[in-house]
N, C-alpha and C. Protein backbone atom coordinates (compact mmCIF):
# COMPACT_ATOMS: atom_id res chain seq x y z
N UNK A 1 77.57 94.69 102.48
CA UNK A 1 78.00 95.81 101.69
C UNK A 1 78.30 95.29 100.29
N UNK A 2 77.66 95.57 99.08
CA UNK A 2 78.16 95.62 98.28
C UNK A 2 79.55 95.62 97.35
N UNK A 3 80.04 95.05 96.70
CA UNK A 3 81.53 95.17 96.38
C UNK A 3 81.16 96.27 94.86
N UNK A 4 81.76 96.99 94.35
CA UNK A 4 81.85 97.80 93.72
C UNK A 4 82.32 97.43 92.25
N UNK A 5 81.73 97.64 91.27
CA UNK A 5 82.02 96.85 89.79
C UNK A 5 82.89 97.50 89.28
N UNK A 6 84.15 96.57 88.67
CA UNK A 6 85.11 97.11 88.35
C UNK A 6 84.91 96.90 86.28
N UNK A 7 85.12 98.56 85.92
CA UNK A 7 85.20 98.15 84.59
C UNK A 7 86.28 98.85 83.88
N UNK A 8 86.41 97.99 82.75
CA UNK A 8 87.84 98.29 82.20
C UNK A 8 87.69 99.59 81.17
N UNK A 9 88.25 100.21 81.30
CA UNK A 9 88.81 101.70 81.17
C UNK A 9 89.19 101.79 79.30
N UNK A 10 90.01 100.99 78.85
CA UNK A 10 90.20 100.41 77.53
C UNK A 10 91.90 101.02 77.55
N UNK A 11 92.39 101.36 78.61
CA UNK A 11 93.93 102.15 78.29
C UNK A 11 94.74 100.82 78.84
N UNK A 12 95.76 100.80 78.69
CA UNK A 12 97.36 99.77 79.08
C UNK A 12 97.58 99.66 80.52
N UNK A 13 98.16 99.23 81.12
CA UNK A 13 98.43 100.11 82.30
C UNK A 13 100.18 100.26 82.40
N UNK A 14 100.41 100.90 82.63
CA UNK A 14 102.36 101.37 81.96
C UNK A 14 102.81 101.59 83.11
N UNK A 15 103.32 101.88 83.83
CA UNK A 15 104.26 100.24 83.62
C UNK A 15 103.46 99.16 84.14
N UNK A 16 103.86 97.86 83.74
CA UNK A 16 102.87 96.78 83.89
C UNK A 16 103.06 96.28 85.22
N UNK A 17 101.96 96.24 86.20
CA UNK A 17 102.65 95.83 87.67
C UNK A 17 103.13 94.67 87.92
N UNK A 18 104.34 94.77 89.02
CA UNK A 18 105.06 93.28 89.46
C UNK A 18 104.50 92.83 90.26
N UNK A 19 103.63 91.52 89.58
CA UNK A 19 102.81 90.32 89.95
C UNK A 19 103.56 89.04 90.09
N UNK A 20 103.40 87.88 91.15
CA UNK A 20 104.07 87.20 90.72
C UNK A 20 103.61 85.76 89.83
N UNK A 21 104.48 85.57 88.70
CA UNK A 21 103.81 85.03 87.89
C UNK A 21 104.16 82.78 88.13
N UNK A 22 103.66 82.12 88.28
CA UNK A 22 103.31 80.95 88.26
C UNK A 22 103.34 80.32 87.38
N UNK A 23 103.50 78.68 87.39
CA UNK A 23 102.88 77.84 86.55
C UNK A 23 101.41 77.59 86.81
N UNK A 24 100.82 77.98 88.41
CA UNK A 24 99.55 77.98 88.56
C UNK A 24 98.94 78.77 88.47
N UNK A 25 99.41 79.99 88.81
CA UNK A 25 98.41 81.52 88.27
C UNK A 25 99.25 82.42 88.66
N UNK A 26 98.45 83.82 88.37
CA UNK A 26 98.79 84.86 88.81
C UNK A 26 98.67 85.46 89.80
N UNK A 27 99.64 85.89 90.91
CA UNK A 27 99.09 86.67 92.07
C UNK A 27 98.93 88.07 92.35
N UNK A 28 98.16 88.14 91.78
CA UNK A 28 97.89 90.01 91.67
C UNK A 28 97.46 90.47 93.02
N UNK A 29 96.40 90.00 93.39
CA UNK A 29 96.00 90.36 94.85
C UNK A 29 96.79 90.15 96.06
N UNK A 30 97.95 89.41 95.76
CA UNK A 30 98.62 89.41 97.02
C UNK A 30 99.58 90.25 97.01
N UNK A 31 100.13 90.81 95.47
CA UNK A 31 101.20 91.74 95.39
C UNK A 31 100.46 93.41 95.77
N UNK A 32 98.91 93.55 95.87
CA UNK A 32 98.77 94.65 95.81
C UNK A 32 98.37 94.84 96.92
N UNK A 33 98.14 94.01 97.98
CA UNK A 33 97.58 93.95 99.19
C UNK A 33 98.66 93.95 100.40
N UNK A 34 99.74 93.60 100.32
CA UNK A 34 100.75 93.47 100.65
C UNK A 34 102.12 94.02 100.07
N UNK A 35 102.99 94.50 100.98
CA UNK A 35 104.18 95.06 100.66
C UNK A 35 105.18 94.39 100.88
N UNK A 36 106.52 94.39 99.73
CA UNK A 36 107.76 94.26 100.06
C UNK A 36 108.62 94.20 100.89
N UNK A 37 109.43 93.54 101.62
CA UNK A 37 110.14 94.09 102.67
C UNK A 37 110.78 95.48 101.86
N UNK A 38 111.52 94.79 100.90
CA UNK A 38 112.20 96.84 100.27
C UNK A 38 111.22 98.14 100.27
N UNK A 39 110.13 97.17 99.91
CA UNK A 39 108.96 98.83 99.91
C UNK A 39 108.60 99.28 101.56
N UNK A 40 108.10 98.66 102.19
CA UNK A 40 108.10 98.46 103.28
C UNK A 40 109.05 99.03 104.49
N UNK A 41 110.61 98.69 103.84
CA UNK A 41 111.82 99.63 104.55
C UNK A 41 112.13 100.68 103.90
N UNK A 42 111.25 101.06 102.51
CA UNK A 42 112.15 101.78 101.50
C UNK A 42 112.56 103.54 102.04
N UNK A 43 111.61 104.16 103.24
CA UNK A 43 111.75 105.02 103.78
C UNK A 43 112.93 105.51 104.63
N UNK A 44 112.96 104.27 105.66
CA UNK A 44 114.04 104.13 106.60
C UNK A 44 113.55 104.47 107.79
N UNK A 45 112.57 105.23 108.08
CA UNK A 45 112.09 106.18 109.12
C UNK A 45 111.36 105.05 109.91
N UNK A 46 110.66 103.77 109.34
CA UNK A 46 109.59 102.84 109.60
C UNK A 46 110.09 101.61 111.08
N UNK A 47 109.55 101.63 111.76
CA UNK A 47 110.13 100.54 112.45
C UNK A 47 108.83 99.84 113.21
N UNK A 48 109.21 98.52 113.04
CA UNK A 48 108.30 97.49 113.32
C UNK A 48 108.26 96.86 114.75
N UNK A 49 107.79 96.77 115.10
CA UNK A 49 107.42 95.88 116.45
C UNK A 49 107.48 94.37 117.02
N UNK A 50 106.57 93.96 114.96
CA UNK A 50 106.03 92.63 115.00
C UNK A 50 106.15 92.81 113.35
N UNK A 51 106.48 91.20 113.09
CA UNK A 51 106.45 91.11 111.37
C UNK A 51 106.05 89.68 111.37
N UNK A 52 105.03 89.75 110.52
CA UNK A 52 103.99 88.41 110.30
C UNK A 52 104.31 87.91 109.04
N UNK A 53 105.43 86.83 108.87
CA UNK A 53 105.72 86.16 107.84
C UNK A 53 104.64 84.86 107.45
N UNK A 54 103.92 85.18 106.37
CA UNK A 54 102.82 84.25 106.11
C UNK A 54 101.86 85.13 105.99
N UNK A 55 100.93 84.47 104.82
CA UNK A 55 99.71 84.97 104.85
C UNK A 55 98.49 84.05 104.87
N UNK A 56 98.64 82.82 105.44
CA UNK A 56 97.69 81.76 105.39
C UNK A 56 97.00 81.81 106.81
N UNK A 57 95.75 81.48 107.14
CA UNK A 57 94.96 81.73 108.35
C UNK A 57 95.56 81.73 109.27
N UNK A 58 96.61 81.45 109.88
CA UNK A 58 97.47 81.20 111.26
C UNK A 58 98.14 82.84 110.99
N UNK A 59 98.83 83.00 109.78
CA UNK A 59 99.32 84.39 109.73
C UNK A 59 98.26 85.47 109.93
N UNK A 60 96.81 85.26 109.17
CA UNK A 60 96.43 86.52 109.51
C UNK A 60 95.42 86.21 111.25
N UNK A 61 95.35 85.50 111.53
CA UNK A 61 95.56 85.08 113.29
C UNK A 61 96.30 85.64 113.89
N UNK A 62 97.67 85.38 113.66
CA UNK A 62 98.43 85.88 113.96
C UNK A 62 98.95 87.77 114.61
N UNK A 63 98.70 88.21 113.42
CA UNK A 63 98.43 89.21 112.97
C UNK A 63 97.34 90.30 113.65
N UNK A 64 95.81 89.57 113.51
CA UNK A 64 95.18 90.48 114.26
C UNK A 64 94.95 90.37 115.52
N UNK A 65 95.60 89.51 116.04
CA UNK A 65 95.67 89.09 117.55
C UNK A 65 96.55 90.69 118.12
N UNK A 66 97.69 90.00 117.28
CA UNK A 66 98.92 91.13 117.81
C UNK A 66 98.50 92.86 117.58
């Protein structure tokens, strides 16, 4: 499948999203792919079963096992 070309629009983006920022880089894709525990509980209504701390191959193992 094809991945879909992303092009830039020429606008800001306001508010600027919370990425977390490094001396080695930026992690944009993990902040947008993944949620907060606060965002995550921010409802209250949500309740979990299983919570997969990690996101390195054993976590997502982990994960789609469960």
């Amino acid at each position: 499948m094809p991945l879909d070309r992303l092009i830039d629009s020429g606008q800001p983006i306001v508010p600027l999203p919370d990425v977390q920022r490094t001396t080695l880089g930026l992690d944009a894709l993990g902040r947008f792919v993944c949620n907060t525990w606060d965002e995550a509980t921010a409802s209250g209504t949500r309740q979990f079963d299983a919570v997969i701390i990690g996101a390195g191959m054993f976590g997502g193992y982990c994960a789609d096992k469960l």
